[in-house]
Protein backbone atom coordinates (compact mmCIF):
# COMPACT_ATOMS: atom_id res chain seq x y z
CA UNK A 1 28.99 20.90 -2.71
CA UNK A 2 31.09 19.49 -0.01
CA UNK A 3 29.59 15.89 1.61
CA UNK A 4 29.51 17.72 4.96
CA UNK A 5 27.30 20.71 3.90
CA UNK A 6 25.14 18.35 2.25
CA UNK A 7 24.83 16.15 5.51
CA UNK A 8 24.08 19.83 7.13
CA UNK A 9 21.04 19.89 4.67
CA UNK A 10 19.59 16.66 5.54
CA UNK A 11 20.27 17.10 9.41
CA UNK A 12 17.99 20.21 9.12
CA UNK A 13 15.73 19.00 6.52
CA UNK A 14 15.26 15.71 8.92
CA UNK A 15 14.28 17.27 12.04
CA UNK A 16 12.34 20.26 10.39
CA UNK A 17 14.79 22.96 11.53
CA UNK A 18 13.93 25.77 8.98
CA UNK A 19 16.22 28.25 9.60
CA UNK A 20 19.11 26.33 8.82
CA UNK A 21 17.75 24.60 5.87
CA UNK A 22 16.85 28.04 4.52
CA UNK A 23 20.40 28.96 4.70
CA UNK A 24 21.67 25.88 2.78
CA UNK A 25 18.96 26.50 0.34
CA UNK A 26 20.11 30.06 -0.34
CA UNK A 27 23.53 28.54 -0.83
CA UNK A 28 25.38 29.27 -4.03
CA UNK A 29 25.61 25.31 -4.48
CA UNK A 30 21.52 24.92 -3.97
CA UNK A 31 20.99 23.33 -7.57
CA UNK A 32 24.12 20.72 -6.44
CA UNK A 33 22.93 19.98 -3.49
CA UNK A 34 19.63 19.84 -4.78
CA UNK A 35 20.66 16.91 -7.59
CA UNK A 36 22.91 15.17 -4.52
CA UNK A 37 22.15 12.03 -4.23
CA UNK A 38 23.49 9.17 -1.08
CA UNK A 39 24.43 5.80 -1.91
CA UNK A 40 20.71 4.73 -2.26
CA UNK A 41 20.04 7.01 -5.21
CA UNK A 42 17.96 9.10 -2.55
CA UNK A 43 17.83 13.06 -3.09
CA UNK A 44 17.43 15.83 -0.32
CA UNK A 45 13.80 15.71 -0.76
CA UNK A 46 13.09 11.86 -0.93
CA UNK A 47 15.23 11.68 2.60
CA UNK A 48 12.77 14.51 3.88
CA UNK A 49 9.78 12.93 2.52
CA UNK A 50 10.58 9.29 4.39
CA UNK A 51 11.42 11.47 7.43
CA UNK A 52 8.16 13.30 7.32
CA UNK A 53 6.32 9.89 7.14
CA UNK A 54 8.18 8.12 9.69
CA UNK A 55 9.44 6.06 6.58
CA UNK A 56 5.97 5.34 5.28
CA UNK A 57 4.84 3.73 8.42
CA UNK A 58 1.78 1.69 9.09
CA UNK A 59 -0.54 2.89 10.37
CA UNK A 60 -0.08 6.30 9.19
CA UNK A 61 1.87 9.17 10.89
CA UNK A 62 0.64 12.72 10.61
CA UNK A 63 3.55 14.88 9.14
CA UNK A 64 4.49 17.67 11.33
CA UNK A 65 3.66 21.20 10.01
CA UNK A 66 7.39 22.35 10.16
CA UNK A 67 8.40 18.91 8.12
CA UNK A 68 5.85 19.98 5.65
CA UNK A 69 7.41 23.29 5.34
CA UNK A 70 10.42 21.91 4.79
CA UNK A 71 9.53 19.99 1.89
CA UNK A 72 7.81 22.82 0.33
CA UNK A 73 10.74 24.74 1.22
CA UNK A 74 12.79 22.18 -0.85
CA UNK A 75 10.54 21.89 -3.68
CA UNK A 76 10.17 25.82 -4.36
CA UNK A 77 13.60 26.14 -4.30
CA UNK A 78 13.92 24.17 -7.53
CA UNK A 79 14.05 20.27 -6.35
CA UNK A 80 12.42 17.95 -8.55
CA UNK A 81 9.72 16.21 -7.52
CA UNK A 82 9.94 13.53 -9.45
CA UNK A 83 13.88 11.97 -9.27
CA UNK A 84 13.57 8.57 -8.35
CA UNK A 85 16.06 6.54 -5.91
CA UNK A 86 17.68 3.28 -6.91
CA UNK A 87 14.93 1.13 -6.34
CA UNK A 88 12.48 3.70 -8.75
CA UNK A 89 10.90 4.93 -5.32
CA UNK A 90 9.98 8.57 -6.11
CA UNK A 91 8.45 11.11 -3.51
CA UNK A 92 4.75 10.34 -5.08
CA UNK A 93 5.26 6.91 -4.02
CA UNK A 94 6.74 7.75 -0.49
CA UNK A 95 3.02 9.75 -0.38
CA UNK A 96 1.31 6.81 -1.74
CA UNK A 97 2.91 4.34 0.85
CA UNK A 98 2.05 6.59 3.43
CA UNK A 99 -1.36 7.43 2.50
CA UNK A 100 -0.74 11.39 2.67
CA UNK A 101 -2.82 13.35 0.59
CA UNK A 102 -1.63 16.71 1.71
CA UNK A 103 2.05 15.57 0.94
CA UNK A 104 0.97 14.12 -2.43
CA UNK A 105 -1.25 17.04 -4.08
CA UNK A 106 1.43 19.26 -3.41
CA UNK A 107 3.84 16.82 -5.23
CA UNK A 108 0.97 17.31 -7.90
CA UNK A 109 1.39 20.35 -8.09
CA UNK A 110 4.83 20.86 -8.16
CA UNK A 111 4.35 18.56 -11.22
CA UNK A 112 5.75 15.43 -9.81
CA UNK A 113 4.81 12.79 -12.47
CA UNK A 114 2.18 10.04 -12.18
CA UNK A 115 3.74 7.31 -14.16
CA UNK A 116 6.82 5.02 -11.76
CA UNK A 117 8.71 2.34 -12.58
CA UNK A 118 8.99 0.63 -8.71
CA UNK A 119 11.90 -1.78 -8.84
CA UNK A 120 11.88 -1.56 -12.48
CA UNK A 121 8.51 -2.89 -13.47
CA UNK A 122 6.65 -1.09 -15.97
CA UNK A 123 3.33 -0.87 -14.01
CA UNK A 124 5.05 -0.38 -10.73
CA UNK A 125 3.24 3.87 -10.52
CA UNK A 126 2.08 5.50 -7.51
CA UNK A 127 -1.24 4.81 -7.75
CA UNK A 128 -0.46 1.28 -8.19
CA UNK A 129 1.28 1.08 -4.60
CA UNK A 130 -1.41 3.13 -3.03
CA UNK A 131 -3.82 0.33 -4.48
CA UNK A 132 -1.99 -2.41 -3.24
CA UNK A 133 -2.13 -0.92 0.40
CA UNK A 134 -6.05 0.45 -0.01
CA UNK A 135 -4.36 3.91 0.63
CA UNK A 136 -8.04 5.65 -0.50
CA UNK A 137 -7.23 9.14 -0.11
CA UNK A 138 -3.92 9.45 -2.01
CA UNK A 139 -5.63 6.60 -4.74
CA UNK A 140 -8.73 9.51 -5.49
CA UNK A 141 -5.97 11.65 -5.93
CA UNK A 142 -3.67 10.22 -8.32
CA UNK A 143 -6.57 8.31 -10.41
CA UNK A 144 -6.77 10.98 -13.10
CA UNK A 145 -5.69 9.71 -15.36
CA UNK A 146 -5.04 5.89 -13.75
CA UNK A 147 -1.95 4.65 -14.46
CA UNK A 148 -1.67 2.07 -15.33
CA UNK A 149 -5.17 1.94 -16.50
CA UNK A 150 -5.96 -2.09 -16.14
CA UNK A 151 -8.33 -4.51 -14.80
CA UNK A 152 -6.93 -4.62 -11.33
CA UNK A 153 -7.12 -0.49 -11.13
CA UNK A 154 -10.12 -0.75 -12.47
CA UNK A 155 -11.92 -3.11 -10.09
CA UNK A 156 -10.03 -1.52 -7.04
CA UNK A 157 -11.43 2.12 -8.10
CA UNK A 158 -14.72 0.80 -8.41
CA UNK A 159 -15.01 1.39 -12.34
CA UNK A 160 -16.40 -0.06 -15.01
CA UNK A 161 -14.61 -3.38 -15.95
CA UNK A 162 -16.59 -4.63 -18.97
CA UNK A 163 -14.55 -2.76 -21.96
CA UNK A 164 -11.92 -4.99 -20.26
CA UNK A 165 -13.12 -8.04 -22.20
CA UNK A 166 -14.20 -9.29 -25.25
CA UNK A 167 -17.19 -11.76 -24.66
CA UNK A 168 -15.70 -13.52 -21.79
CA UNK A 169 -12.14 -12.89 -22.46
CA UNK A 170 -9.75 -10.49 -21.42
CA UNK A 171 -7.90 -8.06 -24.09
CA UNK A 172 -4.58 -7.66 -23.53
CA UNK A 173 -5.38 -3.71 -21.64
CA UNK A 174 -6.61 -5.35 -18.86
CA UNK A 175 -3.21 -7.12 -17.84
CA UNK A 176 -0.93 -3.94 -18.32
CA UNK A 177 1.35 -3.06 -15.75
CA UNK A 178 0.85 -6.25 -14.14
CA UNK A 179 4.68 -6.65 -13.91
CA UNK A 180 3.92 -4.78 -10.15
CA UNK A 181 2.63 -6.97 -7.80
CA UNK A 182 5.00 -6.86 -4.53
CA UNK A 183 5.46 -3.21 -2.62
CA UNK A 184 8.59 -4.17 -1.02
CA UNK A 185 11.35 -6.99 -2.15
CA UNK A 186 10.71 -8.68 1.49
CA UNK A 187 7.89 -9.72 -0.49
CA UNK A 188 8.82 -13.25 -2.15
CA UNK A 189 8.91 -13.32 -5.71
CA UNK A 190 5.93 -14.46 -7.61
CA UNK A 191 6.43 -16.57 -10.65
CA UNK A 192 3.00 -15.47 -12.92
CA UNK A 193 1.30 -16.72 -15.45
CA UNK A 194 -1.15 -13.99 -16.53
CA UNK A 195 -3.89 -16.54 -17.06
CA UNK A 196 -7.94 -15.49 -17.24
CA UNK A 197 -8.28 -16.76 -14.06
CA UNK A 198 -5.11 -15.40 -12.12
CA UNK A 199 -5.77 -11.91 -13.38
CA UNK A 200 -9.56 -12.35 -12.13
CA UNK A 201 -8.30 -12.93 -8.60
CA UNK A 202 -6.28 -10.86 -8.14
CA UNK A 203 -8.38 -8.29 -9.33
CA UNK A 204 -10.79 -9.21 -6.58
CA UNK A 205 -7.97 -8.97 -4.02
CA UNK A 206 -7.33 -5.71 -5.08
CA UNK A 207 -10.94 -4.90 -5.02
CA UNK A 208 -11.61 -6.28 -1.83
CA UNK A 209 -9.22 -4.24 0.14
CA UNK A 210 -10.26 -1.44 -1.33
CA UNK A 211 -13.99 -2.14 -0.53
CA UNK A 212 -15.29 -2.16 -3.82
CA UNK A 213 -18.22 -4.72 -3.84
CA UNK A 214 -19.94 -3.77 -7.29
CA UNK A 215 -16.40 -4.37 -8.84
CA UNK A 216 -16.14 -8.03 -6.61
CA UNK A 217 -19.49 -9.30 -8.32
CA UNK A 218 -18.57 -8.58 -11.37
CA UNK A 219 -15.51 -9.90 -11.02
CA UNK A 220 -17.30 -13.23 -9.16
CA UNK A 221 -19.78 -13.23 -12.24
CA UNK A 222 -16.97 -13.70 -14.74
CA UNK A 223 -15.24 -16.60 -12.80
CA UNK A 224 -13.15 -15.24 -10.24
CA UNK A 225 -12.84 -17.30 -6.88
CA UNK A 226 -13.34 -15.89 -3.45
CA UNK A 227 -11.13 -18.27 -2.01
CA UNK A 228 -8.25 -17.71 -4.45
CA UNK A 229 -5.01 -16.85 -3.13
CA UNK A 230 -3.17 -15.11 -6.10
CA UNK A 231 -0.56 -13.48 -4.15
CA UNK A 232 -0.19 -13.30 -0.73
CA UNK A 233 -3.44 -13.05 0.81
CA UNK A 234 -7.17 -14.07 0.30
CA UNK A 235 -10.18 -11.53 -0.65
CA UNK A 236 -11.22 -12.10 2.98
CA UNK A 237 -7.80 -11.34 4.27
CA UNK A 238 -6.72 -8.15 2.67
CA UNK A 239 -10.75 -6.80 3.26
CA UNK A 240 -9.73 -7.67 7.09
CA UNK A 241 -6.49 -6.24 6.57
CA UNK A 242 -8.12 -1.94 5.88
CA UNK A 243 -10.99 -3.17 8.03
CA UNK A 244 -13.81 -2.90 4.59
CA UNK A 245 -16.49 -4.54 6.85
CA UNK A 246 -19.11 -4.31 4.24
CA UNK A 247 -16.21 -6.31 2.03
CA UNK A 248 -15.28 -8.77 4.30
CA UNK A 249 -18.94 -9.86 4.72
CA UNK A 250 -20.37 -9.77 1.34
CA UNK A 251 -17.24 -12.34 0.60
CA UNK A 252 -18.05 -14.84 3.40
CA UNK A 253 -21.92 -14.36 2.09
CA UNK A 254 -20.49 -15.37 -1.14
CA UNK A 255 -18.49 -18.72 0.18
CA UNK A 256 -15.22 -17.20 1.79
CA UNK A 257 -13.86 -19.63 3.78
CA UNK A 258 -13.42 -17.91 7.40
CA UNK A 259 -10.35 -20.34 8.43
CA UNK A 260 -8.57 -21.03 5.63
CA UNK A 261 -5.29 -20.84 6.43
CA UNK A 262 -2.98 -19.76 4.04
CA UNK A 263 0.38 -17.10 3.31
CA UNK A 264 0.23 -13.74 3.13
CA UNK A 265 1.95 -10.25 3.19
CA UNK A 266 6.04 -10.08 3.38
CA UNK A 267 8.14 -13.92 3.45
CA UNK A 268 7.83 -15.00 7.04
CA UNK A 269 5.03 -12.97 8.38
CA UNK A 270 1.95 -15.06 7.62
CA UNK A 271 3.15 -18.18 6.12
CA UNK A 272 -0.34 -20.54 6.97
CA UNK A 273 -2.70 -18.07 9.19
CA UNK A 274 -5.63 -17.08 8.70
CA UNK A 275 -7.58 -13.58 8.32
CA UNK A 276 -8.34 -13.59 12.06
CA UNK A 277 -4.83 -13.38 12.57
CA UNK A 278 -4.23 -10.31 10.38
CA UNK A 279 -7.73 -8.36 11.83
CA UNK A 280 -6.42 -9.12 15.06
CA UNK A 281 -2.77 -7.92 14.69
CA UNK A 282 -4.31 -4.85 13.01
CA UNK A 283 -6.87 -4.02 15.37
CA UNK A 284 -9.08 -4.35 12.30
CA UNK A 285 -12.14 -4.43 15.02
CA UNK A 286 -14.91 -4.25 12.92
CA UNK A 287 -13.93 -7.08 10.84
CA UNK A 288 -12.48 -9.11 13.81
CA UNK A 289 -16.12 -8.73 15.31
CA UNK A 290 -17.58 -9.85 12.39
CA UNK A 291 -15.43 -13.12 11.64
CA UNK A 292 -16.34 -13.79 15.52
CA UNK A 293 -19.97 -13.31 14.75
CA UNK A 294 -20.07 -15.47 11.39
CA UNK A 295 -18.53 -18.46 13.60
CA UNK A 296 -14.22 -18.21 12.59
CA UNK A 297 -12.57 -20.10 14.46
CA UNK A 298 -11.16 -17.23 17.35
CA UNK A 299 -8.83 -19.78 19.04
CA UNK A 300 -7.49 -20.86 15.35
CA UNK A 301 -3.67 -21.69 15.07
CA UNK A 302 -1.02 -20.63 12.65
CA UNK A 303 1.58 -23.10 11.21
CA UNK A 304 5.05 -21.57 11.64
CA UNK A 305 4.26 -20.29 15.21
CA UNK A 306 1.31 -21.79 17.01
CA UNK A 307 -0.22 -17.96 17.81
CA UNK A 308 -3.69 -17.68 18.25
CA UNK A 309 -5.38 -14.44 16.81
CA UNK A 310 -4.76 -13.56 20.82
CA UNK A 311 -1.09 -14.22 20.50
CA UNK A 312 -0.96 -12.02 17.23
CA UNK A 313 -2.51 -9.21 19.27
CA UNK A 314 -0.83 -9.37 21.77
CA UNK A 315 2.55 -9.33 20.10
CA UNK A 316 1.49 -6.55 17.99
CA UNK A 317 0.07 -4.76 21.03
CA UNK A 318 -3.37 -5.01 19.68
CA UNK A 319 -4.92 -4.03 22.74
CA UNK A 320 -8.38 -3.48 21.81
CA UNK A 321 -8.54 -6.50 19.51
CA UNK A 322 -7.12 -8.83 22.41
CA UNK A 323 -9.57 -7.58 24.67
CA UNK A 324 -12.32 -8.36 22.32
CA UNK A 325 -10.68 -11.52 22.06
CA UNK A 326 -10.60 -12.11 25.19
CA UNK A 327 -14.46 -11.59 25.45
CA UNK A 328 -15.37 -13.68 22.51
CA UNK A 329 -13.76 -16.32 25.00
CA UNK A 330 -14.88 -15.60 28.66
């Protein structure tokens, strides 16, 4: 298949024109331009699946019923659902990023596979990613089995976390996979050292942001510190960061420090803020309210660019958040 009717294909696959992706998909050269691949390692339906997610922004973006068809379209006509680009990203984890259920059960059931390997790292799976980013609805979905089944999974899905040890110590289950910990490479590189106690807190990171408070006492019980910043982001922070309310103040009950200021999410984003700042650039209101209520400091400064949590809102167009702010203030 010529380069030019496989740009046709992803013109019409891109902006959900199904009459004239039907035609290239009755083609003689369908399986071709199925298997086609750019210079990224990205197939027809990988390119339709980031265009159907507005490349797996955040906050989520409904996919458009005729972008939906098209990826059916793609997948019944033989595509498979699991090729991977480059960089191991594979359409389950365009779904998981995304937090789309509807695009990722019918991945599922096209067969796409639940195992990954995200920027070569052996626990680097969809369900892993959609952890990392408390993507709920696409994690109930791709947690049978989990895969990687670890300590981190574990505590984020709210499951039982005791056959993870031995006595006090971890077995050697409960730290595989691990080799995923950053969703993008704009993420700095983290240097690990698998210890009992780094594995603990990040595990309550993970749980925190994905609101699971049985799993955070446990995790507290066995040693684990709320204040602990394993990788990019306090317990308090990334429970600010999907707004888990119930999270955010069952930490601060349990010493979270409100204004500790510290780095989190990609190099250069939150390099010595604190989790004001994120609630507030997220419009995480209910957690913003709550920091305000528990006595964080609302007028707080960050260390690389002197922003208040009003500045952050602002920039990020927060509206809502600056104008309860702006209240806290007045």
């Amino acid at each position: 298949m010529s380069s030019s009717e496989w740009d046709r294909a992803f013109d019409a696959a891109k902006k959900g024109d199904l009459d004239k992706l039907s035609a290239c998909l009755q083609s003689d050269g369908v399986a071709d331009l199925l298997s086609a691949t750019d210079e990224a390692g990205e197939t027809l339906l990988t390119i339709t699946c980031r265009a159907a997610t507005s490349d797996m922004a955040i906050p989520r973006v409904d996919i458009s019923p005729e972008l939906l068809t098209a990826i059916e379209m793609i997948l019944d006509a033989g595509a498979d659902p699991s090729a991977a680009n480059d960089e191991g990203w594979a359409p389950l984890h365009i779904a998981a990023m995304a937090d789309n259920g509807d695009l990722a059960a019918r991945l599922l059931a096209a067969g796409a596979s639940r195992q990954g390997h995200l920027y070569g790292t052996a626990g680097g799976s969809p369900l892993a990613l959609a952890l990392f980013y408390a993507r709920s609805e696409v994690a109930e979905l791709l947690a049978e089995p989990p895969v990687p089944d670890n300590l981190r999974h574990a505590a984020a899905l709210g499951r039982g976390l005791e056959r993870f040890f031995r006595g006090v110590e971890l077995i050697p289950e409960a730290m595989e996979g691990l080799d995923f910990y950053r969703p993008l490479m704009l993420f700095p590189e983290w240097q690990r050292n698998t210890d009992r106690q780094e594995v603990l807190d990040e595990a309550l990171t993970w749980a925190a942001r994905n609101g699971q408070i049985q799993s955070m006492q446990t995790l507290v019980d066995l040693g684990a510190d709320v204040n602990a910043n394993p990788y990019r982001g306090t317990a308090l922070l990334w429970a600010c960061f999907d707004d888990r309310v119930d999270a955010a103040a069952w930490l601060l009950d349990h010493g979270a420090e409100a204004d500790l200021l510290h780095d989190f999410g990609g190099a250069g984003h939150g390099e010595g803020a604190a989790a004001i700042h994120l609630a507030a650039q997220f419009s995480a209101l209910g957690c913003l309210q709550l920091l305000i209520d528990r006595g964080a400091d609302y007028r707080i400064v960050d260390r690389t660019h002197g922003g208040t949590p009003e500045d952050w809102a602002r920039v990020h167009d927060a509206d809502d958040a600056r104008r309860l702010l702006e209240a806290a203030a007045a």
